[in-house]
PDB file of N, CA and C in Angstrom:
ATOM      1  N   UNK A   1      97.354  50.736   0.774  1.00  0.00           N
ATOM      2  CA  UNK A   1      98.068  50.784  -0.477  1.00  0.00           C
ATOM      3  C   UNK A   1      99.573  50.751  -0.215  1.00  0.00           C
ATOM      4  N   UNK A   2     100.294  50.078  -0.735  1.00  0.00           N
ATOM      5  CA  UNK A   2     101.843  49.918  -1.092  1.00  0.00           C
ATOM      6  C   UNK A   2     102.445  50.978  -1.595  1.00  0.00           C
ATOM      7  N   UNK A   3     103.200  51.466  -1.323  1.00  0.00           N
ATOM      8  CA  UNK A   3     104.052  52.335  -1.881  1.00  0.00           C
ATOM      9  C   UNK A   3     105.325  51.792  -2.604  1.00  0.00           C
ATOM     10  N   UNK A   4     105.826  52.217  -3.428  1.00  0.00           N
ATOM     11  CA  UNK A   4     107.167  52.122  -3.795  1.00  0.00           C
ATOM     12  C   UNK A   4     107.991  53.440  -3.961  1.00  0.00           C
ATOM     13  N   UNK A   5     109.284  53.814  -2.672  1.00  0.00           N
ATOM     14  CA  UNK A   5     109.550  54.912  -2.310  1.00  0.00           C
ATOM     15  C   UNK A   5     110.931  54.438  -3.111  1.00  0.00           C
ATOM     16  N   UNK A   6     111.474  55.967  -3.397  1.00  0.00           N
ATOM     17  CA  UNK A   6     112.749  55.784  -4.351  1.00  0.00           C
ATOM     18  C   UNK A   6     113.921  56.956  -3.752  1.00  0.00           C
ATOM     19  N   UNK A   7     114.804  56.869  -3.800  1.00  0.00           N
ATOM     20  CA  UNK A   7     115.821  58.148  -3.401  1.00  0.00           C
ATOM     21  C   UNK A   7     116.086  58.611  -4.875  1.00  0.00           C
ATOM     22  N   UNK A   8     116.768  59.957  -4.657  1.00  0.00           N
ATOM     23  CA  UNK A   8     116.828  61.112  -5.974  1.00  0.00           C
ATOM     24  C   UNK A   8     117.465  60.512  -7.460  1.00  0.00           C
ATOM     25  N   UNK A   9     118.673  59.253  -6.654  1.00  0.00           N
ATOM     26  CA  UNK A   9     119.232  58.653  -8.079  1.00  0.00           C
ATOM     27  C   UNK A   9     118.461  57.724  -8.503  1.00  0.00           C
ATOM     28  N   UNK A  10     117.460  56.992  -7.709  1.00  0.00           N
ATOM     29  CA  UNK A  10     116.679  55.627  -8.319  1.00  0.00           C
ATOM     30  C   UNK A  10     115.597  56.914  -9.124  1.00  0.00           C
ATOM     31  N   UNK A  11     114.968  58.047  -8.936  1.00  0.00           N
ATOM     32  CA  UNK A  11     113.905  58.480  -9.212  1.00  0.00           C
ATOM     33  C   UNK A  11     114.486  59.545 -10.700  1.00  0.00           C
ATOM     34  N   UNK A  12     116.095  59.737 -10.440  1.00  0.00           N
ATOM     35  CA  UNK A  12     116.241  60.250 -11.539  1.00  0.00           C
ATOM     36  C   UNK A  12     116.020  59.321 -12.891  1.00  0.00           C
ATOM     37  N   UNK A  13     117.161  57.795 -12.492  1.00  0.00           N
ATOM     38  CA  UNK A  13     117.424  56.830 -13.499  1.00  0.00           C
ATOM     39  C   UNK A  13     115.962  56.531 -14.119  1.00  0.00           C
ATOM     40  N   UNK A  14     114.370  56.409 -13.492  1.00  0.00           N
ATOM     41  CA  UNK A  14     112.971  56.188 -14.034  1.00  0.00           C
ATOM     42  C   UNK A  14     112.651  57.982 -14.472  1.00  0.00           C
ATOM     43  N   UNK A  15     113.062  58.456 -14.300  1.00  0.00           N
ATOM     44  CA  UNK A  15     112.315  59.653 -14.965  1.00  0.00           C
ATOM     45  C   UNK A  15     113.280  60.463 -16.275  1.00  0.00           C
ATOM     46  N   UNK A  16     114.645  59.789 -16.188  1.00  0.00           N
ATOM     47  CA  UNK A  16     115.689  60.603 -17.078  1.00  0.00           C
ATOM     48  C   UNK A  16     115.918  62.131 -17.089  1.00  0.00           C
ATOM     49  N   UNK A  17     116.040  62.426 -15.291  1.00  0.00           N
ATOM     50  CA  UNK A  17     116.558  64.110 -15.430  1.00  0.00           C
ATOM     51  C   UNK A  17     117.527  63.651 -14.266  1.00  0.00           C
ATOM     52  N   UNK A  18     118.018  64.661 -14.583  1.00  0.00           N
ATOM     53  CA  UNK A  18     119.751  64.669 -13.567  1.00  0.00           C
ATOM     54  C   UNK A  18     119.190  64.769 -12.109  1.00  0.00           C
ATOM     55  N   UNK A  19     120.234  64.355 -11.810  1.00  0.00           N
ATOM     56  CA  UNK A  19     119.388  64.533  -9.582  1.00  0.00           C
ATOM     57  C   UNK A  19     119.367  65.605  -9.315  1.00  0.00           C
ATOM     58  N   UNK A  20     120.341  66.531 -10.296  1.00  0.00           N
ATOM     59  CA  UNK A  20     120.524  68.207  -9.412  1.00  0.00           C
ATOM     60  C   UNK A  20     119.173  68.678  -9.756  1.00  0.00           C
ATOM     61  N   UNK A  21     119.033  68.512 -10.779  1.00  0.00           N
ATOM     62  CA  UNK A  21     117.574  68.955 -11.226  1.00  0.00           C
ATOM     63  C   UNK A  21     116.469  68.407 -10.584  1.00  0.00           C
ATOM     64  N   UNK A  22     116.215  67.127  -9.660  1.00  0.00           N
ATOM     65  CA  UNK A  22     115.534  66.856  -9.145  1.00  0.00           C
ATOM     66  C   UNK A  22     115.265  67.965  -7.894  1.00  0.00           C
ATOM     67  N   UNK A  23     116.414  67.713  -7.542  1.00  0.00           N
ATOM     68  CA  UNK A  23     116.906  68.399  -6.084  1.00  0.00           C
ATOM     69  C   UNK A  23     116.463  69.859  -5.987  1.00  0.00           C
ATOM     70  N   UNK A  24     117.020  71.053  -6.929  1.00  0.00           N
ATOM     71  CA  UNK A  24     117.322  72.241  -7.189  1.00  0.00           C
ATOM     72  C   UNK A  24     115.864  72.159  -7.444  1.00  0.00           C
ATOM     73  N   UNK A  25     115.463  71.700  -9.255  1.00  0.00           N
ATOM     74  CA  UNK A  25     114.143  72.618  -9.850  1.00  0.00           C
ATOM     75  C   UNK A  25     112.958  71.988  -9.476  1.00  0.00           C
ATOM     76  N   UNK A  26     112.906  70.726  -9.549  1.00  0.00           N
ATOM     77  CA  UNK A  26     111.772  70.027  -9.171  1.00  0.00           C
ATOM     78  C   UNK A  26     110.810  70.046  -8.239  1.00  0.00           C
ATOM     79  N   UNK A  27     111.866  69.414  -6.670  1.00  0.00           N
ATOM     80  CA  UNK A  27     111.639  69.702  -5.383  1.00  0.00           C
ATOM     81  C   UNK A  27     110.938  70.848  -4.840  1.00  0.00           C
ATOM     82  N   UNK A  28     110.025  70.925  -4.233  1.00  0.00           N
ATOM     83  CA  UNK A  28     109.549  71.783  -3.557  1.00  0.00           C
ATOM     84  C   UNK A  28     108.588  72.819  -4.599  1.00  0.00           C
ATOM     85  N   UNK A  29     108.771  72.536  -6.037  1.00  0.00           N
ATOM     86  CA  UNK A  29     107.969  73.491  -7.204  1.00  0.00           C
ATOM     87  C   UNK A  29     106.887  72.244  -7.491  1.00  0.00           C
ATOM     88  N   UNK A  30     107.208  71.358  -8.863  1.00  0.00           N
ATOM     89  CA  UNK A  30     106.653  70.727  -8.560  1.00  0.00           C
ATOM     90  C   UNK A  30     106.260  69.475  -7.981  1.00  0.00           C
ATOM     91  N   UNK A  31     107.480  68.673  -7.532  1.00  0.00           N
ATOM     92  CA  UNK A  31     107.283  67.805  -5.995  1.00  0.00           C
ATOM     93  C   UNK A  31     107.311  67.987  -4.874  1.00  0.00           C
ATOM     94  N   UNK A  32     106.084  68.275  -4.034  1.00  0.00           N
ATOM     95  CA  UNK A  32     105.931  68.758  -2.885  1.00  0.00           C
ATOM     96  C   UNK A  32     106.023  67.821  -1.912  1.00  0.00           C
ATOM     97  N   UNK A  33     106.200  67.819  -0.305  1.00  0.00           N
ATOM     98  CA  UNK A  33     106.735  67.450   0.766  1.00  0.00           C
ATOM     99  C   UNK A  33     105.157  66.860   1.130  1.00  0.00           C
ATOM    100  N   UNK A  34     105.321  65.472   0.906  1.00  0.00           N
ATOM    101  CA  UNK A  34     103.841  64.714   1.735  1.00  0.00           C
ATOM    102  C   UNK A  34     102.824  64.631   0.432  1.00  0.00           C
ATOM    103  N   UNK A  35     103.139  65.036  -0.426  1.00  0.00           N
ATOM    104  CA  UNK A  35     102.510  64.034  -1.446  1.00  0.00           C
ATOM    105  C   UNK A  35     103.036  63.367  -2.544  1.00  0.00           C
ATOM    106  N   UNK A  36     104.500  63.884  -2.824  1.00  0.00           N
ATOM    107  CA  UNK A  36     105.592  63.385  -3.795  1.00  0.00           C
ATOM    108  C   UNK A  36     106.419  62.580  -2.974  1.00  0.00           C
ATOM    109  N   UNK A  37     106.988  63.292  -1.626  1.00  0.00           N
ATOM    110  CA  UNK A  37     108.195  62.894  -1.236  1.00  0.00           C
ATOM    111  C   UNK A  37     108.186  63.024   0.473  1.00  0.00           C
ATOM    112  N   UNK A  38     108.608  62.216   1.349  1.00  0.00           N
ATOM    113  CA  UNK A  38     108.432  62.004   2.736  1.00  0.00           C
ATOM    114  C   UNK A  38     109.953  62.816   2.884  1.00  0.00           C
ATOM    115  N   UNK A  39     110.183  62.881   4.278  1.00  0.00           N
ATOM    116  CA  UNK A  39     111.982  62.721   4.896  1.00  0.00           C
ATOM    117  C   UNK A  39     110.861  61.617   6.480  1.00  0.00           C
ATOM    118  N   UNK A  40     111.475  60.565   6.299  1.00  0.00           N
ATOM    119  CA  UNK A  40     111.295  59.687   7.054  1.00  0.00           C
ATOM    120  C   UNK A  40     112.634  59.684   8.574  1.00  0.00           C
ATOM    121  N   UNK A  41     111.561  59.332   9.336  1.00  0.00           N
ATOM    122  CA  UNK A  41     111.598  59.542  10.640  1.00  0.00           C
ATOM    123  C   UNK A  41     111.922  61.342  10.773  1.00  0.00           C
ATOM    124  N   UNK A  42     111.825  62.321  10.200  1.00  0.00           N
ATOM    125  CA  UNK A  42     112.119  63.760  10.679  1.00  0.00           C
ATOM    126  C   UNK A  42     113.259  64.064  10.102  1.00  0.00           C
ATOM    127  N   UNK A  43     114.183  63.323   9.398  1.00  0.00           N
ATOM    128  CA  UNK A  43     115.436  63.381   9.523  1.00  0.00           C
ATOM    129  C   UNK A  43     115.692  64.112   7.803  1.00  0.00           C
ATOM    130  N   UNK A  44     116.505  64.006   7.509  1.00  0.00           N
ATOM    131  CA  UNK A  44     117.010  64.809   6.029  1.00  0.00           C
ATOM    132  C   UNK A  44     117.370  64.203   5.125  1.00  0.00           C
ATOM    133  N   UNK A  45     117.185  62.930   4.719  1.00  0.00           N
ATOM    134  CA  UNK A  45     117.299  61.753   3.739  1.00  0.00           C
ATOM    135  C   UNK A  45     115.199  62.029   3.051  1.00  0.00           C
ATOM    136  N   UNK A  46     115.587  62.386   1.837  1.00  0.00           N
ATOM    137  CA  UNK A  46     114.129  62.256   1.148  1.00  0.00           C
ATOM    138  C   UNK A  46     114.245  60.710   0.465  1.00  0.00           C
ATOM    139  N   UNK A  47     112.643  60.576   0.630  1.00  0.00           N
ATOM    140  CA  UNK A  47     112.319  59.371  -0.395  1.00  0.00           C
ATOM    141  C   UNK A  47     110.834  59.604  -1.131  1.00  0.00           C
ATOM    142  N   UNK A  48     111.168  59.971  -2.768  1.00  0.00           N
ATOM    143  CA  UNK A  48     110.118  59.949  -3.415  1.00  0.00           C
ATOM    144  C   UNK A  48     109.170  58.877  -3.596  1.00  0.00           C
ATOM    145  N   UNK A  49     107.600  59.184  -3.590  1.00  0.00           N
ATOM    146  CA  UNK A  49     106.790  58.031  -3.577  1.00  0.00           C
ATOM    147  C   UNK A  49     106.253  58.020  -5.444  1.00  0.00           C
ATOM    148  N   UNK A  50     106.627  56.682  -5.839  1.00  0.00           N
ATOM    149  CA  UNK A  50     107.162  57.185  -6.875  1.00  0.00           C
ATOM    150  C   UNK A  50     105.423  56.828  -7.827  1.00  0.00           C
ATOM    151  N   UNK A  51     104.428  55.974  -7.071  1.00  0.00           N
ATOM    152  CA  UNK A  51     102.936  56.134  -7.530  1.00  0.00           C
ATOM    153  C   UNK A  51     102.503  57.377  -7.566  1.00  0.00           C
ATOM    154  N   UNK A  52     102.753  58.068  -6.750  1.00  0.00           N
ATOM    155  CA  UNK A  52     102.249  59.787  -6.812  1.00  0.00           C
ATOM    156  C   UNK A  52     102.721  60.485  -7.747  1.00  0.00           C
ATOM    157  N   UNK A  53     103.823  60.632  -7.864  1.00  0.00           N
ATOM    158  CA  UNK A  53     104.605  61.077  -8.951  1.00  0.00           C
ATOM    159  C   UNK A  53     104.446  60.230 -10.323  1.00  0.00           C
ATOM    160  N   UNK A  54     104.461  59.458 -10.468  1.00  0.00           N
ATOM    161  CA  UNK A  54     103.525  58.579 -11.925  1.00  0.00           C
ATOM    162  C   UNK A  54     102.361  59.149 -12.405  1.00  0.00           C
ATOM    163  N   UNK A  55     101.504  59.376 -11.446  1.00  0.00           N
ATOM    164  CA  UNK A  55     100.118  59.599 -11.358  1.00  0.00           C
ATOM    165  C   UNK A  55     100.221  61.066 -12.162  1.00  0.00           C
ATOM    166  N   UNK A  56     100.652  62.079 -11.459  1.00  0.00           N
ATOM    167  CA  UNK A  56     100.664  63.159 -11.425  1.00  0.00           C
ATOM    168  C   UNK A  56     101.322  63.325 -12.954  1.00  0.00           C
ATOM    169  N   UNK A  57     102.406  62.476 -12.986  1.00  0.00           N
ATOM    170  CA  UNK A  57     102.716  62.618 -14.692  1.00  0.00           C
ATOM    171  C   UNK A  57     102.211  62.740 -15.957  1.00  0.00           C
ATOM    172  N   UNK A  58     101.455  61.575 -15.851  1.00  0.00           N
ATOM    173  CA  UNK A  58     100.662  61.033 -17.001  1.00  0.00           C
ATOM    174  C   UNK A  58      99.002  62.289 -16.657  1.00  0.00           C
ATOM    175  N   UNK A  59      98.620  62.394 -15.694  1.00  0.00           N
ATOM    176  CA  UNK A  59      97.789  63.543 -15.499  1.00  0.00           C
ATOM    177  C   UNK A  59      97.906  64.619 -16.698  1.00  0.00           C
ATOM    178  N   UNK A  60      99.249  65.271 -16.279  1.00  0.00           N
ATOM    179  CA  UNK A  60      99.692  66.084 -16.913  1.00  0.00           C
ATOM    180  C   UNK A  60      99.549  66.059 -18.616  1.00  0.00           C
ATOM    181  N   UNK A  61      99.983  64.842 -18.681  1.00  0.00           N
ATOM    182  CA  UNK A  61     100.355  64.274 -20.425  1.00  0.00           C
ATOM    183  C   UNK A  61      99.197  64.178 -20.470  1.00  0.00           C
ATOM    184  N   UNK A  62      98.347  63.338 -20.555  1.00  0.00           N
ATOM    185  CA  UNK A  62      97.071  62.865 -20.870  1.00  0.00           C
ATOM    186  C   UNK A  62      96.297  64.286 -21.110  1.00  0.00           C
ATOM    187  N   UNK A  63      96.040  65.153 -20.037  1.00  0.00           N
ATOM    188  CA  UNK A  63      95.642  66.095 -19.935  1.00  0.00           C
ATOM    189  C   UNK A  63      95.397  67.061 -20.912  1.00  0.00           C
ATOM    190  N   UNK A  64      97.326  67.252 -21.377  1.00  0.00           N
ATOM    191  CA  UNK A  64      97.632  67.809 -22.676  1.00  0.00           C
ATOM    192  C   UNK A  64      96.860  67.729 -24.255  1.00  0.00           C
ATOM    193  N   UNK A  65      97.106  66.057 -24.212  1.00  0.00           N
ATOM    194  CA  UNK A  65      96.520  65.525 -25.047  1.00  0.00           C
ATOM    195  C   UNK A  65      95.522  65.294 -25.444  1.00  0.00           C
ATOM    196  N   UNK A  66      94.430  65.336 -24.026  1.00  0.00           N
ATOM    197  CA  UNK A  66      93.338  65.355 -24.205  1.00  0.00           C
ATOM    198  C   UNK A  66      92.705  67.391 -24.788  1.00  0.00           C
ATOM    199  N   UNK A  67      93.128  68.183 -24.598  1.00  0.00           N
ATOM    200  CA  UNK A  67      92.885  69.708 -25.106  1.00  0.00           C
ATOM    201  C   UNK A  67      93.520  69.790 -26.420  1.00  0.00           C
ATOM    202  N   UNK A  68      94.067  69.101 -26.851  1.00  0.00           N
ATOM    203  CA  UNK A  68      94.313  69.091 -28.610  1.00  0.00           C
ATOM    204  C   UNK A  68      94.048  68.512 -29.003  1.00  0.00           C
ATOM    205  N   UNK A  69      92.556  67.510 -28.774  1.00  0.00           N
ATOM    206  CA  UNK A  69      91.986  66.919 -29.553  1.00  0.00           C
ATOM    207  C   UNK A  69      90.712  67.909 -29.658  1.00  0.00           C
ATOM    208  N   UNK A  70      91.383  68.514 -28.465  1.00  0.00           N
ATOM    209  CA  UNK A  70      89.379  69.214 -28.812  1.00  0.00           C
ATOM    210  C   UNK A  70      89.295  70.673 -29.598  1.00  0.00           C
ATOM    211  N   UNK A  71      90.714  70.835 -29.835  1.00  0.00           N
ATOM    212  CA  UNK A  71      91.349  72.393 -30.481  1.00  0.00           C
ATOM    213  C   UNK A  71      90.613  71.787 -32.275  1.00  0.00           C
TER     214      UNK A  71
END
């Protein structure tokens, strides 16, 4: 499978939250290290994988949506 990996400003500009907020609240709560986001070769440059994080989105939404239909 292909990935399409993004850094914090390409992943803010598709998701519409500020990078600090990526960085600060997101990171490490709910985008975790090796299934959201690599640091390639070991080093300290992250790159979000941005199918995982899609996935995990609409999960969420759908999810929602799907328990208030059944309320």
């Amino acid at each position: 499978m292909n990935f399409t990996y993004l850094t914090t400003k390409e992943l803010s500009e598709r998701i519409h939250y500020n990078e600090r907020t990526i960085r600060n609240q997101l990171k490490d709560s709910v985008l975790l290290e090796g299934v959201h986001y690599i640091r390639p070769f070991g080093g300290r440059k992250i790159l979000f994988v941005w199918e995982r994080i899609e996935e995990d989105m609409t999960k969420t939404s759908f999810g929602s949506l799907h328990s208030l239909q059944l309320q």
